[in-house]
C-alpha atoms as a PDB file:
ATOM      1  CA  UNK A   1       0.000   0.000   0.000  1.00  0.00           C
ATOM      2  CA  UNK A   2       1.258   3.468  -0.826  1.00  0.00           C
ATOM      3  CA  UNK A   3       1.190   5.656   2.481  1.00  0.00           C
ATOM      4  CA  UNK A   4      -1.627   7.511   3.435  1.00  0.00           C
ATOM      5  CA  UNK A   5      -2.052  10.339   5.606  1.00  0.00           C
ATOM      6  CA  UNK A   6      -4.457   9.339   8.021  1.00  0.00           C
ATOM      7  CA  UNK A   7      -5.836  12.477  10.985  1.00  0.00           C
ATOM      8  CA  UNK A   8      -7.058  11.055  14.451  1.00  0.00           C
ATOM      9  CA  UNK A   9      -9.157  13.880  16.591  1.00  0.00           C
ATOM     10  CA  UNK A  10      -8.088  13.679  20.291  1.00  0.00           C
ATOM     11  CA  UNK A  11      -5.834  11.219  19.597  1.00  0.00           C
ATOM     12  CA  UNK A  12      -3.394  11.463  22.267  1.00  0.00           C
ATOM     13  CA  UNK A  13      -5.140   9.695  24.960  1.00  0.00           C
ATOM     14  CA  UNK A  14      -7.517   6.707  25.635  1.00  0.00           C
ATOM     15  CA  UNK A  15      -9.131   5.408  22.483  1.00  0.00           C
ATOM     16  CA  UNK A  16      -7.873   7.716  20.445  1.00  0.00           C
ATOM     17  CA  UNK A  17      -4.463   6.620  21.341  1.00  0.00           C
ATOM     18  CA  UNK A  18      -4.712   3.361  20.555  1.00  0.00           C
ATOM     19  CA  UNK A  19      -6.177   4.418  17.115  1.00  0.00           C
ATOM     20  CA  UNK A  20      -3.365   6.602  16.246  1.00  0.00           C
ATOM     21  CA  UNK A  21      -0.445   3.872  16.894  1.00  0.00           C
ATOM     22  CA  UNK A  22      -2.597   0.984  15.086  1.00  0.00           C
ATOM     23  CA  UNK A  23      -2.852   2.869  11.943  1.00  0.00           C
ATOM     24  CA  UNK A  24       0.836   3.734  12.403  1.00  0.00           C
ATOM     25  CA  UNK A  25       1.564   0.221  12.942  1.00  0.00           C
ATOM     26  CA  UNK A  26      -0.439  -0.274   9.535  1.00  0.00           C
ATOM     27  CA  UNK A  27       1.726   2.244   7.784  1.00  0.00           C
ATOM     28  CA  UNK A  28      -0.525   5.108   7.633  1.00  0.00           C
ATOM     29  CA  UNK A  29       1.283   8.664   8.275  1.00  0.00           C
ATOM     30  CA  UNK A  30      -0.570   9.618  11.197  1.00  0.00           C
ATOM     31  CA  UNK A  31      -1.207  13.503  12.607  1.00  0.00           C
ATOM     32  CA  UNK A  32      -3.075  13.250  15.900  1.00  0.00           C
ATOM     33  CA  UNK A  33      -5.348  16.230  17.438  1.00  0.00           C
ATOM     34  CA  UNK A  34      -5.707  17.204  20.991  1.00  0.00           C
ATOM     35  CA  UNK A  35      -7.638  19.917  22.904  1.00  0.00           C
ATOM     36  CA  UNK A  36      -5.664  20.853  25.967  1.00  0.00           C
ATOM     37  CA  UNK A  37      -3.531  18.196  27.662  1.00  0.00           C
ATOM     38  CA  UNK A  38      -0.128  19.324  26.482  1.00  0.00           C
ATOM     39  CA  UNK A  39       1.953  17.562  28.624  1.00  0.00           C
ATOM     40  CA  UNK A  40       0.068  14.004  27.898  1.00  0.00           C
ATOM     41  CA  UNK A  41       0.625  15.087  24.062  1.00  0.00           C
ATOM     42  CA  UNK A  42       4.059  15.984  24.626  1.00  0.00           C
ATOM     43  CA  UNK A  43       4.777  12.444  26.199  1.00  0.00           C
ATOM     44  CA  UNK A  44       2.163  10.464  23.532  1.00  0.00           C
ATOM     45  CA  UNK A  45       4.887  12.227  21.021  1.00  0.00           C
ATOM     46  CA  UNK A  46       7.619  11.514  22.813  1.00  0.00           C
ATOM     47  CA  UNK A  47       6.501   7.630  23.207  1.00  0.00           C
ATOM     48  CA  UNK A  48       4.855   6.914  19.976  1.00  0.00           C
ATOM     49  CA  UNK A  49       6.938   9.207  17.477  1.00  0.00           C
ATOM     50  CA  UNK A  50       3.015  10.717  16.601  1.00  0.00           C
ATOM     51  CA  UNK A  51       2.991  14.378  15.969  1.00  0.00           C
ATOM     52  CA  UNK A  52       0.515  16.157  17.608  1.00  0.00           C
ATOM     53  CA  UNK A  53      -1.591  19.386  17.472  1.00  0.00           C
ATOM     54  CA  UNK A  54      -3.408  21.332  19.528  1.00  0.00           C
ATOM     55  CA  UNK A  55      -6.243  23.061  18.715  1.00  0.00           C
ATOM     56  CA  UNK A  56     -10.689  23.577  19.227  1.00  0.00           C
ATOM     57  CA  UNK A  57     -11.862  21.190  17.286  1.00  0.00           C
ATOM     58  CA  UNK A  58     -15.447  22.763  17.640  1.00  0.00           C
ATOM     59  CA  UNK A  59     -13.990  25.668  16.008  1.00  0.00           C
ATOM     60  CA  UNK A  60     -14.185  25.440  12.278  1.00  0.00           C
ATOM     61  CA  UNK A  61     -11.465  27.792  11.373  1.00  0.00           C
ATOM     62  CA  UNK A  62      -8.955  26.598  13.778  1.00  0.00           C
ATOM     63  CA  UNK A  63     -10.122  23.126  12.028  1.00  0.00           C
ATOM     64  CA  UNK A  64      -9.386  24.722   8.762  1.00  0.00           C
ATOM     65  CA  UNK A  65      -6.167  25.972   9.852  1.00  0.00           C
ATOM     66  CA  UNK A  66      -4.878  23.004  11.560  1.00  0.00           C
ATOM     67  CA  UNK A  67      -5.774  20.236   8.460  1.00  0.00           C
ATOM     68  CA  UNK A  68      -4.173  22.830   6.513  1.00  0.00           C
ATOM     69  CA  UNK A  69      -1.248  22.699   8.531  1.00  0.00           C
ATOM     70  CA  UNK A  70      -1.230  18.602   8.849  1.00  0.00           C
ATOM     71  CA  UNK A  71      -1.162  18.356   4.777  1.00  0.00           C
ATOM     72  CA  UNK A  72       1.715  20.823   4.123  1.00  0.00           C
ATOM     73  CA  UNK A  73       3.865  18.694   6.222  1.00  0.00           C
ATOM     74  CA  UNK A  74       1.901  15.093   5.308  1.00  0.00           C
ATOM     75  CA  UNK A  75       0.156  15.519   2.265  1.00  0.00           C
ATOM     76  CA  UNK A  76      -3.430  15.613   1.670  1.00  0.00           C
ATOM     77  CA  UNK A  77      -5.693  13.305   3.861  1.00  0.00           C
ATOM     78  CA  UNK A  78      -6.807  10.207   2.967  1.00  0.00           C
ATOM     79  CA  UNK A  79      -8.186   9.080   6.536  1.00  0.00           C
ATOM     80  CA  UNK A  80     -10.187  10.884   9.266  1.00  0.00           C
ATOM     81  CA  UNK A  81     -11.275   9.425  12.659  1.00  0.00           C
ATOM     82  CA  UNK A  82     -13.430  11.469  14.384  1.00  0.00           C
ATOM     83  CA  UNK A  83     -13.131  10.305  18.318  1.00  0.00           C
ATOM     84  CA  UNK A  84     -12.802  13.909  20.214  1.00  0.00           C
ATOM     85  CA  UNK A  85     -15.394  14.535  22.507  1.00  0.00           C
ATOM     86  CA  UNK A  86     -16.293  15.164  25.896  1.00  0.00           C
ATOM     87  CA  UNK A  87     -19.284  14.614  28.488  1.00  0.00           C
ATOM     88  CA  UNK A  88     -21.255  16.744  30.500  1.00  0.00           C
ATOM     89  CA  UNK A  89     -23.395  14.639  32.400  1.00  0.00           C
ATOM     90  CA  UNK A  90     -26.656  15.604  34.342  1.00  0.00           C
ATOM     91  CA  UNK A  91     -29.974  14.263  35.182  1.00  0.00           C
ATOM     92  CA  UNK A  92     -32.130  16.749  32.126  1.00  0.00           C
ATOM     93  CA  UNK A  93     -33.871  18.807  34.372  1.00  0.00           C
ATOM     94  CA  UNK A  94     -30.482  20.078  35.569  1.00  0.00           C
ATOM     95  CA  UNK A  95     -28.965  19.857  32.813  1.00  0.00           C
ATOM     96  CA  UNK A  96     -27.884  23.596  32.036  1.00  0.00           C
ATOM     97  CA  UNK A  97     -27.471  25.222  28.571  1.00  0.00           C
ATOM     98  CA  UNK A  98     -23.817  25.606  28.652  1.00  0.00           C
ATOM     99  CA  UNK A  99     -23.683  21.909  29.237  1.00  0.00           C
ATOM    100  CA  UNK A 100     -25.503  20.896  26.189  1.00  0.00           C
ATOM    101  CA  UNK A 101     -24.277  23.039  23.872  1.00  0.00           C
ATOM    102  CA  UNK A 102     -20.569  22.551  25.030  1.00  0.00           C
ATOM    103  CA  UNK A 103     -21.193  18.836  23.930  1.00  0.00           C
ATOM    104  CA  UNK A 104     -23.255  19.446  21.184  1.00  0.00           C
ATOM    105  CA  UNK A 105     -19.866  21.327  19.737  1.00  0.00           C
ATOM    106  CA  UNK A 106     -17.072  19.113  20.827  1.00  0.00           C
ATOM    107  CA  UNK A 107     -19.200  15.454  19.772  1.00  0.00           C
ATOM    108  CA  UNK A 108     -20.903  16.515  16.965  1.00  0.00           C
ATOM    109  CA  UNK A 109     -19.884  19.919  15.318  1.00  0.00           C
ATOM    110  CA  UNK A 110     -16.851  18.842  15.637  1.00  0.00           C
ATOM    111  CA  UNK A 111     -17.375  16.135  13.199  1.00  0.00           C
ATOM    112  CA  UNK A 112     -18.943  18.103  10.648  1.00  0.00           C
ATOM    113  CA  UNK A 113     -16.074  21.155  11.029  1.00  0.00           C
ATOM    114  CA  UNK A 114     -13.431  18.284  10.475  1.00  0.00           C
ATOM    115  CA  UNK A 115     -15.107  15.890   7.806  1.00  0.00           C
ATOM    116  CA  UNK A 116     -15.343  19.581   5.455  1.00  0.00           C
ATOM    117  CA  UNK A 117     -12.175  20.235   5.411  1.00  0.00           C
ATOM    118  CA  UNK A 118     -10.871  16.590   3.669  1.00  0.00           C
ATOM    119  CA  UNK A 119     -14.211  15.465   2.001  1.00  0.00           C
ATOM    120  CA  UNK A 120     -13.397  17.361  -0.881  1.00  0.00           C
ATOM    121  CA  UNK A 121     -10.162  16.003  -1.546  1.00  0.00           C
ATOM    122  CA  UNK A 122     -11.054  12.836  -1.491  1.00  0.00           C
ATOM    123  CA  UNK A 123     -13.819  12.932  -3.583  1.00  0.00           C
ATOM    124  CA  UNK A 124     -11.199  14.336  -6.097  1.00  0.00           C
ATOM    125  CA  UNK A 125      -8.993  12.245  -5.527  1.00  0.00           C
ATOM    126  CA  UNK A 126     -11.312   8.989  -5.946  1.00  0.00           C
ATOM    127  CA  UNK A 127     -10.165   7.361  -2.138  1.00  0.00           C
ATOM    128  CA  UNK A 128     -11.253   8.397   1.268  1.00  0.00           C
ATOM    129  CA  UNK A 129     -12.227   6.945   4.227  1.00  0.00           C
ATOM    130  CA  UNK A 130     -14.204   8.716   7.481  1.00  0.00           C
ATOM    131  CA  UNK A 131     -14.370   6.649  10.595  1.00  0.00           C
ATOM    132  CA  UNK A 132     -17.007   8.722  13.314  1.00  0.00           C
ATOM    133  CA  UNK A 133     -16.257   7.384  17.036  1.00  0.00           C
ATOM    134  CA  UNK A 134     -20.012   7.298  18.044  1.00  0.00           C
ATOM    135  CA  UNK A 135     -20.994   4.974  21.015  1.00  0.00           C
ATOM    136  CA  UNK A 136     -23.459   2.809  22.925  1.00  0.00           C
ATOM    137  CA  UNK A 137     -25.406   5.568  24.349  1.00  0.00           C
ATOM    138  CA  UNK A 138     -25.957   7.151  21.411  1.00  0.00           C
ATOM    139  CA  UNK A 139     -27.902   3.460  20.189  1.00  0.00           C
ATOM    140  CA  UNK A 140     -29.474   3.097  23.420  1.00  0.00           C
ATOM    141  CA  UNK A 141     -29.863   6.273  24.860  1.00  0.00           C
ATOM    142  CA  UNK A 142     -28.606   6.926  28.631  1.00  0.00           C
ATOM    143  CA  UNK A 143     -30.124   8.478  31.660  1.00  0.00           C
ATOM    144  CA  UNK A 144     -27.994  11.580  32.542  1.00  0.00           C
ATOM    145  CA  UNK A 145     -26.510  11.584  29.439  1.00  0.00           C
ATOM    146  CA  UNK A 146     -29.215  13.493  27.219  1.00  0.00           C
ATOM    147  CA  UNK A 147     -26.832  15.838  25.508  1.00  0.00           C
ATOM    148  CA  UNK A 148     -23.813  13.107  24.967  1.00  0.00           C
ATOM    149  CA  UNK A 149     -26.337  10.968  23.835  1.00  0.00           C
ATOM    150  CA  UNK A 150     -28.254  12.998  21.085  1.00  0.00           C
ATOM    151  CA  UNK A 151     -24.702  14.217  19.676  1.00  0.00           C
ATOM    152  CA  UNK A 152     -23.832  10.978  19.385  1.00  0.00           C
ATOM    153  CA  UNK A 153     -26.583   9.414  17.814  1.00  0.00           C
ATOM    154  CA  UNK A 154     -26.752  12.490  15.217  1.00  0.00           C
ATOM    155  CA  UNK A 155     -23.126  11.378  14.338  1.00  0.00           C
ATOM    156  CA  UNK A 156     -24.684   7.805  13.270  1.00  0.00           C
ATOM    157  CA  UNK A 157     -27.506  10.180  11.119  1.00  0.00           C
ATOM    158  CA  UNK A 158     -24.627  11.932   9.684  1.00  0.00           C
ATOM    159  CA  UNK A 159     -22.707   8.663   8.854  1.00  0.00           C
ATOM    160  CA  UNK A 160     -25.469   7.287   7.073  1.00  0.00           C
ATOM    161  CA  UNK A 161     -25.988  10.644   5.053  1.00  0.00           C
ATOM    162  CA  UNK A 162     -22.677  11.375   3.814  1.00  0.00           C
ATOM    163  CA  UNK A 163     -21.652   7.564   2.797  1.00  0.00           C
ATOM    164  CA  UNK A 164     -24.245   8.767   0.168  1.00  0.00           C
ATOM    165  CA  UNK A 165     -22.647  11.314  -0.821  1.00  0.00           C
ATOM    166  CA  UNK A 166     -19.507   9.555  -1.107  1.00  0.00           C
ATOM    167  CA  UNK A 167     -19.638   6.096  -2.421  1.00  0.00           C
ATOM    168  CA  UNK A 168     -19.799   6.491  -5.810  1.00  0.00           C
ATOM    169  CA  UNK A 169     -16.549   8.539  -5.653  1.00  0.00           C
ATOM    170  CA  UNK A 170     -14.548   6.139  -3.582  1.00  0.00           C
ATOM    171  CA  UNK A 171     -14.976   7.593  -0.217  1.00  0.00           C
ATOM    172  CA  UNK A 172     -16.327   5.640   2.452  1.00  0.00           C
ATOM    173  CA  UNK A 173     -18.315   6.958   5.435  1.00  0.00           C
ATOM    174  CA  UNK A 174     -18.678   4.078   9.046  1.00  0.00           C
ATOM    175  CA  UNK A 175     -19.439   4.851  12.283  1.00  0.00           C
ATOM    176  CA  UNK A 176     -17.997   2.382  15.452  1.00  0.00           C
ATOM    177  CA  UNK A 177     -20.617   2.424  18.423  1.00  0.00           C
ATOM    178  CA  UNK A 178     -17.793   1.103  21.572  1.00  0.00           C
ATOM    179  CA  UNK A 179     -19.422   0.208  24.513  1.00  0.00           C
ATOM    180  CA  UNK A 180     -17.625   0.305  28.155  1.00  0.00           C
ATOM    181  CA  UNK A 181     -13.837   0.621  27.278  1.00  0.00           C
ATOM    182  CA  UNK A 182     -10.957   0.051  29.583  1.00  0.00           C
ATOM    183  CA  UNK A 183      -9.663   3.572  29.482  1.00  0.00           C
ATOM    184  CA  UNK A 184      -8.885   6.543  32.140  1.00  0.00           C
ATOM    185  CA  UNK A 185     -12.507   7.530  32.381  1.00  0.00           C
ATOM    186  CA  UNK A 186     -13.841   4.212  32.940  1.00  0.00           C
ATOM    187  CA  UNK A 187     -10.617   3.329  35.358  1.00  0.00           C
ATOM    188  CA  UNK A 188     -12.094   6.742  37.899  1.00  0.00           C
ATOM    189  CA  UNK A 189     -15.762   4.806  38.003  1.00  0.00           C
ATOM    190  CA  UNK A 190     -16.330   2.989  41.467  1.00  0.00           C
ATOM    191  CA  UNK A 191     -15.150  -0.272  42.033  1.00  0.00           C
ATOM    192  CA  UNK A 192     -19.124  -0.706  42.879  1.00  0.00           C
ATOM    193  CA  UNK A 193     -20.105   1.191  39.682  1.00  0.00           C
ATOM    194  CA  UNK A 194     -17.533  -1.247  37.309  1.00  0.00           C
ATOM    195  CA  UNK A 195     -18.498  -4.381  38.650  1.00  0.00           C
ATOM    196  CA  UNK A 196     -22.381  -3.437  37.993  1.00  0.00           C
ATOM    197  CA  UNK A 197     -21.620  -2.615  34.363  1.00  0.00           C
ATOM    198  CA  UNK A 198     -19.578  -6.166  33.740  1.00  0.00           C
ATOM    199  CA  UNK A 199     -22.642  -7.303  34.572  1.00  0.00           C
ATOM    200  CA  UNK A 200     -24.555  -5.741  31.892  1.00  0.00           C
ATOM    201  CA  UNK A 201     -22.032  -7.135  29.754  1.00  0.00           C
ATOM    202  CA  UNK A 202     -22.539 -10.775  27.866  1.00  0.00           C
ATOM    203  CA  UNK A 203     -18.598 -11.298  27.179  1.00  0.00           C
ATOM    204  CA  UNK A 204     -18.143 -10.175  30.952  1.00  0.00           C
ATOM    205  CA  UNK A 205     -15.838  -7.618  31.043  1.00  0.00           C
ATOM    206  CA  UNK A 206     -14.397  -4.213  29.444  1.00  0.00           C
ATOM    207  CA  UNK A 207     -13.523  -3.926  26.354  1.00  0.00           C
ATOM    208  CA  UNK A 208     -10.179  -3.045  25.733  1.00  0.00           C
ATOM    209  CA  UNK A 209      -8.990   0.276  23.500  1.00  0.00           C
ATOM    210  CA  UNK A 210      -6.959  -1.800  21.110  1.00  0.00           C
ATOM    211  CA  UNK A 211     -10.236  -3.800  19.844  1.00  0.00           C
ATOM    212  CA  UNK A 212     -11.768  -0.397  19.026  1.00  0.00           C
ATOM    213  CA  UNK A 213      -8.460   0.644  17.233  1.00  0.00           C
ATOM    214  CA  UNK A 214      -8.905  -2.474  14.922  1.00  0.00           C
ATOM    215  CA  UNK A 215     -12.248  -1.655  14.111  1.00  0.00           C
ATOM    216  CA  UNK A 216     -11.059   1.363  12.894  1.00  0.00           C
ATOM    217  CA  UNK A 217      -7.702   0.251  11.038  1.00  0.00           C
ATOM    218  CA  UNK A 218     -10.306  -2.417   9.169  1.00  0.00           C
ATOM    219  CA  UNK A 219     -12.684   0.426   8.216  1.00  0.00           C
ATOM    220  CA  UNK A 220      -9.613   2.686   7.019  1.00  0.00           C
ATOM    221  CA  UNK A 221      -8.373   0.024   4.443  1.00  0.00           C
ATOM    222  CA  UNK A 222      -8.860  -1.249   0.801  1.00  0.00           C
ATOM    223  CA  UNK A 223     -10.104  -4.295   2.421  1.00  0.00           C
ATOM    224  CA  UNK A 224     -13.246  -2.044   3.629  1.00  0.00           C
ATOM    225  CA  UNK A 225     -14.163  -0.763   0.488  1.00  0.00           C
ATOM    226  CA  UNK A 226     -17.932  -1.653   0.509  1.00  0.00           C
ATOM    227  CA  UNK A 227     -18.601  -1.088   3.518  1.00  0.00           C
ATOM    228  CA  UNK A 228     -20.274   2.430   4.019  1.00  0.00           C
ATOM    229  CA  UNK A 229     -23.108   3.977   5.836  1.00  0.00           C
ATOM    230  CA  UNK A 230     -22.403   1.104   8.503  1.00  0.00           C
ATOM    231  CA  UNK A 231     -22.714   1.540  12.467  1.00  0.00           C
ATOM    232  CA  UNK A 232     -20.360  -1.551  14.203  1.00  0.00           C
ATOM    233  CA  UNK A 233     -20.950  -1.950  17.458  1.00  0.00           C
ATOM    234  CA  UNK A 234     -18.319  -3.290  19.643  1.00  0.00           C
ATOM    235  CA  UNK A 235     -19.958  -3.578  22.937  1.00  0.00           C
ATOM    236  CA  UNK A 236     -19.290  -7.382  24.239  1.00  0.00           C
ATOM    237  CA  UNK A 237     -23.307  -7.978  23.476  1.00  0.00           C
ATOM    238  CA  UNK A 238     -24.471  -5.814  25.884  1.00  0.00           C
ATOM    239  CA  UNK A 239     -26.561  -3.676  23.209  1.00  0.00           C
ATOM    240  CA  UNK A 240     -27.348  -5.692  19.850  1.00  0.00           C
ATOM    241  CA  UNK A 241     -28.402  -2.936  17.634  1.00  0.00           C
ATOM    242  CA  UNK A 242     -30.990  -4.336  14.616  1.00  0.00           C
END
């Protein structure tokens, strides 16, 4: 395979992460993005040889900026994983404004202000691929979670929309729906609160980030190239989707 350029959003940590070093180990030429955390950027750099760079992804012209930046120095993009986002969890009738829009921009505008910016070149360039890190909640819906879980399932409406758009000029558009994954975020959850969601879980136990990062390294290749407008789940069973 001739390299491709290949862009993971907040892909210095967690899933993201493992993402960005399994499409390195697959011989893409991976840029990773990150919001804030420079000294966990410095040292995913530092560890992985993965350049990063920092800026909003929420903000469309710092998104325009920054892709522009990431193809001077690697060429135009031939991959995009969208996995940034955040949560801002409340029960809905105390959920504030601020709380759903701040989501609403990180999970799912952020997918739109990042997907304009390479779309275009791949359609010209007859290959793409677009791999939106949705998730179980936004299948199944969760309580507290109204505002991560309506960005996430409009990522899965936008999936299905653009791999329209796209499939007749070579550019695939997939979604990945993880369930619980072994990460940081998971890892500050209760020893109570863990062991009740293993439960929940047919396999009967976490997934780990590296499974999701397959998923997505899969998606990304030639080997993928009928699959579009797809949501996989990787869950362990605990939500079959029809």
């Amino acid at each position: 395979m001739t390299e491709r350029s290949a862009i993971v959003t907040g892909g210095t940590r967690g899933i993201g992460e493992a993402i960005a070093v399994g499409l390195k180990e697959a011989g893409y030429k991976v840029a990773a993005t990150y919001a804030g955390n420079v000294e966990a950027a410095n040292a995913f750099s530092e560890r992985t040889g993965i350049p990063a760079f920092k800026w909003d992804v929420s903000d469309y012209d710092a998104c325009q900026a920054g892709v522009a930046e990431i193809e001077a120095a690697h060429g135009p993009s031939d991959v995009l994983v969208n996995n940034a986002g955040i949560t801002r969890d409340a029960m809905f009738h105390k959920l504030k404004p601020e709380q759903w829009r701040q989501v609403m921009a990180a999970d799912l505008d952020s997918v739109f202000n990042m997907s304009h910016q390479v779309f275009p070149g791949m359609r010209e360039r007859g290959f793409g691929r677009i791999v939106n890190i949705s998730s179980i909640n936004g299948q199944k819906g969760q309580m507290g979670q109204t505002n991560y879980s309506a960005a996430k399932a409009g990522m899965i409406g936008f999936t299905r929309a653009l791999a329209q758009e796209g499939a007749f000029k070579g550019v695939t558009v997939n979604a990945i729906a993880p369930g619980y994954i072994a990460t940081d975020m998971v890892a500050a959850i209760s020893p109570e609160v863990k062991a009740a969601i293993v439960k929940q879980i047919p396999v009967g136990r976490l997934g780990e980030a590296d499974e999701i990062a397959r998923c997505v390294t899969f998606l990304s290749s030639d080997a993928a190239g009928f699959i579009t407008g797809s949501v996989l789940t990787a869950n362990g069973g605990q939500y079959i989707a029809a």
